[in-house]
C-alpha atoms as a PDB file:
ATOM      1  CA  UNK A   1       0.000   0.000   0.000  1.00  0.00           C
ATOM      2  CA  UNK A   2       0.927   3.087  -0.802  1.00  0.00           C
ATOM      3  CA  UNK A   3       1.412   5.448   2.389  1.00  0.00           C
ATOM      4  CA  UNK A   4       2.233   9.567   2.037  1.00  0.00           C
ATOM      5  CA  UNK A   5       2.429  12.733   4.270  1.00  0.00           C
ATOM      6  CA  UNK A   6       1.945  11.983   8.213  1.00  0.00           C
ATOM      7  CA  UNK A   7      -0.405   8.761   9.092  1.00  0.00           C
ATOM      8  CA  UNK A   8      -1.776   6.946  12.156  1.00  0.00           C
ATOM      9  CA  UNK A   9      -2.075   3.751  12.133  1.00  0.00           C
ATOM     10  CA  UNK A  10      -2.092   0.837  15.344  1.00  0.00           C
ATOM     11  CA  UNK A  11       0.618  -2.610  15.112  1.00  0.00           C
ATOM     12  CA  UNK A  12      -0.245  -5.190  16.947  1.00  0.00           C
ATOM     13  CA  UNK A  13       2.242  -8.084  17.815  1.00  0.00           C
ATOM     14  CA  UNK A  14       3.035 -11.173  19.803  1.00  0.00           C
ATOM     15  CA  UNK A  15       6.121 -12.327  20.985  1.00  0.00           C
ATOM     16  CA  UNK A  16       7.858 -15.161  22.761  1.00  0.00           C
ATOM     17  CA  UNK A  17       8.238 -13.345  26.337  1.00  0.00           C
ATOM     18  CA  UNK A  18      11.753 -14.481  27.312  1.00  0.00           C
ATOM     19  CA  UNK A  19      13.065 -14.016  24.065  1.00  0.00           C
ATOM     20  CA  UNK A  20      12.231 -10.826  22.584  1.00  0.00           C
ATOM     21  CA  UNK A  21      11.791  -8.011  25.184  1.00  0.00           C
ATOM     22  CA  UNK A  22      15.069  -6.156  24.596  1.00  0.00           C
ATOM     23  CA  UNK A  23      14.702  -6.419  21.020  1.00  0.00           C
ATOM     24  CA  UNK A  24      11.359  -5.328  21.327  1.00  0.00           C
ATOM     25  CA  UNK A  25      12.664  -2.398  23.549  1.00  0.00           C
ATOM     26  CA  UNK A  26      15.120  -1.325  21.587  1.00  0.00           C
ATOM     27  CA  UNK A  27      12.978  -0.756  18.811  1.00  0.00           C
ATOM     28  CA  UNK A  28      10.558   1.183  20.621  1.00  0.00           C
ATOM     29  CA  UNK A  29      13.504   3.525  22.200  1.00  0.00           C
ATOM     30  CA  UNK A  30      14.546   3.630  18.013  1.00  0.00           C
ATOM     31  CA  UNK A  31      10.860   4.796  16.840  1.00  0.00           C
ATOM     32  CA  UNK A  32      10.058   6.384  19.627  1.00  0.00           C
ATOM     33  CA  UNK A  33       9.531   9.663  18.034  1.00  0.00           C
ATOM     34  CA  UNK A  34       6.821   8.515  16.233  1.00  0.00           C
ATOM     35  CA  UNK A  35       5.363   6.124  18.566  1.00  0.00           C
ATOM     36  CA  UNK A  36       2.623   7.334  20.787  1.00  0.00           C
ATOM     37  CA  UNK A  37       1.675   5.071  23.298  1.00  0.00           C
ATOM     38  CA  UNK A  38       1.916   1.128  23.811  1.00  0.00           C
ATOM     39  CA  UNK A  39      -0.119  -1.508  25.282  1.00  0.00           C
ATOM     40  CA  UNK A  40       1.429  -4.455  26.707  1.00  0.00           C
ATOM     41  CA  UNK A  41      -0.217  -7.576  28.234  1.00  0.00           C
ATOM     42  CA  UNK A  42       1.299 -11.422  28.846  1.00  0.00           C
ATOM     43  CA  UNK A  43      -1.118 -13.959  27.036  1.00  0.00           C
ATOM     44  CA  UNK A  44       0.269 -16.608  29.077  1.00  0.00           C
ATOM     45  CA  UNK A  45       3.620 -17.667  30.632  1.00  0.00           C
ATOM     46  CA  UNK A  46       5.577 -17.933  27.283  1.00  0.00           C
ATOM     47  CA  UNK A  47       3.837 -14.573  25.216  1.00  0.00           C
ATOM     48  CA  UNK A  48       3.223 -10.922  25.003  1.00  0.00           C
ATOM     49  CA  UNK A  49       0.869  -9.367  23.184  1.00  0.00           C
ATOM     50  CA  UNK A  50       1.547  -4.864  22.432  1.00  0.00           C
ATOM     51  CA  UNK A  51      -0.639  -2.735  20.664  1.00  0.00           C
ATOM     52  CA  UNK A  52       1.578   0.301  19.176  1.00  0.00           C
ATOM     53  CA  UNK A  53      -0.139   3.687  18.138  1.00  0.00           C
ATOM     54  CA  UNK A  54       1.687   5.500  16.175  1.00  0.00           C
ATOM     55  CA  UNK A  55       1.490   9.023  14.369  1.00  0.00           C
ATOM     56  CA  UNK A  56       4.563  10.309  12.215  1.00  0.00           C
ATOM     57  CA  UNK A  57       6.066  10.339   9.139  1.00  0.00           C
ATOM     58  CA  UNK A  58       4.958   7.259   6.631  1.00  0.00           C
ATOM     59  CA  UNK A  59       8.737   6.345   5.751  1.00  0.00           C
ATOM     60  CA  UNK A  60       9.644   6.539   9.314  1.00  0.00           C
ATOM     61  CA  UNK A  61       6.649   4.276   9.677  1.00  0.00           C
ATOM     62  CA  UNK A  62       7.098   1.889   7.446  1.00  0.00           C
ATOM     63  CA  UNK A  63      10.849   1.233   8.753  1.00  0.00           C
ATOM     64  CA  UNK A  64       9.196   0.551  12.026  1.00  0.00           C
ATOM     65  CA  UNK A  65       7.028  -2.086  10.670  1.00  0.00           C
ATOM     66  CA  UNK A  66      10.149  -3.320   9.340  1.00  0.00           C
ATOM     67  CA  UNK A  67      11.968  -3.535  11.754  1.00  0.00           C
ATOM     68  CA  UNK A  68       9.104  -6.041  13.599  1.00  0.00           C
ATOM     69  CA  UNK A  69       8.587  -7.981  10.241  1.00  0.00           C
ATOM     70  CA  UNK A  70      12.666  -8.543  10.408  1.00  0.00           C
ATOM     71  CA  UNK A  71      12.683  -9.897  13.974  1.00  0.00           C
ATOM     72  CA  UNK A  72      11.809 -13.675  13.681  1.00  0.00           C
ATOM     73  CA  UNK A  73      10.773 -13.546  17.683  1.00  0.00           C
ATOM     74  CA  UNK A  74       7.119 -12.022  16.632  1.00  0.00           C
ATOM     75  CA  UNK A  75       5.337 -14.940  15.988  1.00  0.00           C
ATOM     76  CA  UNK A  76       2.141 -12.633  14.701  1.00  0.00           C
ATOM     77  CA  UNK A  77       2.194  -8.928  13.403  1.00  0.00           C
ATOM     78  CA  UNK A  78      -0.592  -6.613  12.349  1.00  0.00           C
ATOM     79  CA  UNK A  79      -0.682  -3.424  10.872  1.00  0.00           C
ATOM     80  CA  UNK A  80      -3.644  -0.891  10.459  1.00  0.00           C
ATOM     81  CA  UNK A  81      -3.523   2.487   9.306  1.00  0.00           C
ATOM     82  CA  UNK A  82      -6.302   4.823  10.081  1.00  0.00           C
ATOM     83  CA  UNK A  83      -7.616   6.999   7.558  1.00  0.00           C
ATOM     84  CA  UNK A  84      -7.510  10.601   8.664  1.00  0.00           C
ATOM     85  CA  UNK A  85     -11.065  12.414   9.578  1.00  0.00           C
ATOM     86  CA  UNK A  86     -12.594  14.298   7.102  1.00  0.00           C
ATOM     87  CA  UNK A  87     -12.607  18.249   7.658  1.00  0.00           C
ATOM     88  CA  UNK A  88     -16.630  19.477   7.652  1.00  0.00           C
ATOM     89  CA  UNK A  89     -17.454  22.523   5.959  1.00  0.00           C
ATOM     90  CA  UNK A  90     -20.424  24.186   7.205  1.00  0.00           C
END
């Protein structure tokens, strides 16, 4: 898909708990100029689930995603990007 301009968009992901978290960290410390907020919860004893929001730049946002789609720890990964809300005209 085609992404331009400023976006905002939410990733989810799981990964293998014991594995990944400093990867995962560092690459939230590495986007996190465009990265709003995170959710993080344990599924069970072996995996994490985050929800990312982010807002930026759509380059800077697509070498976020990736950087997730290059680490083979996330077993899952998915990617929405919102569509911005219409200006009304009165």
């Amino acid at each position: 898909e085609e992404l331009e301009d400023e976006i905002t968009a939410s990733i989810a992901i799981i990964y293998e708990r014991k594995i990944s978290h400093g990867s995962i960290s560092e690459i939230h410390h590495d986007f996190g100029d465009i990265i709003s907020t995170f959710l993080h919860a344990h599924i069970d004893e072996n995996y994490c689930l985050e929800v990312i929001i982010v807002k930026g730049d759509a380059g800077t946002f697509r070498k976020l995603v990736d950087a997730f789609h290059t680490n083979e720890n996330i077993t899952q990964l998915k990617v929405s990007v919102l569509e911005p809300p219409k200006k009304q005209t009165k």
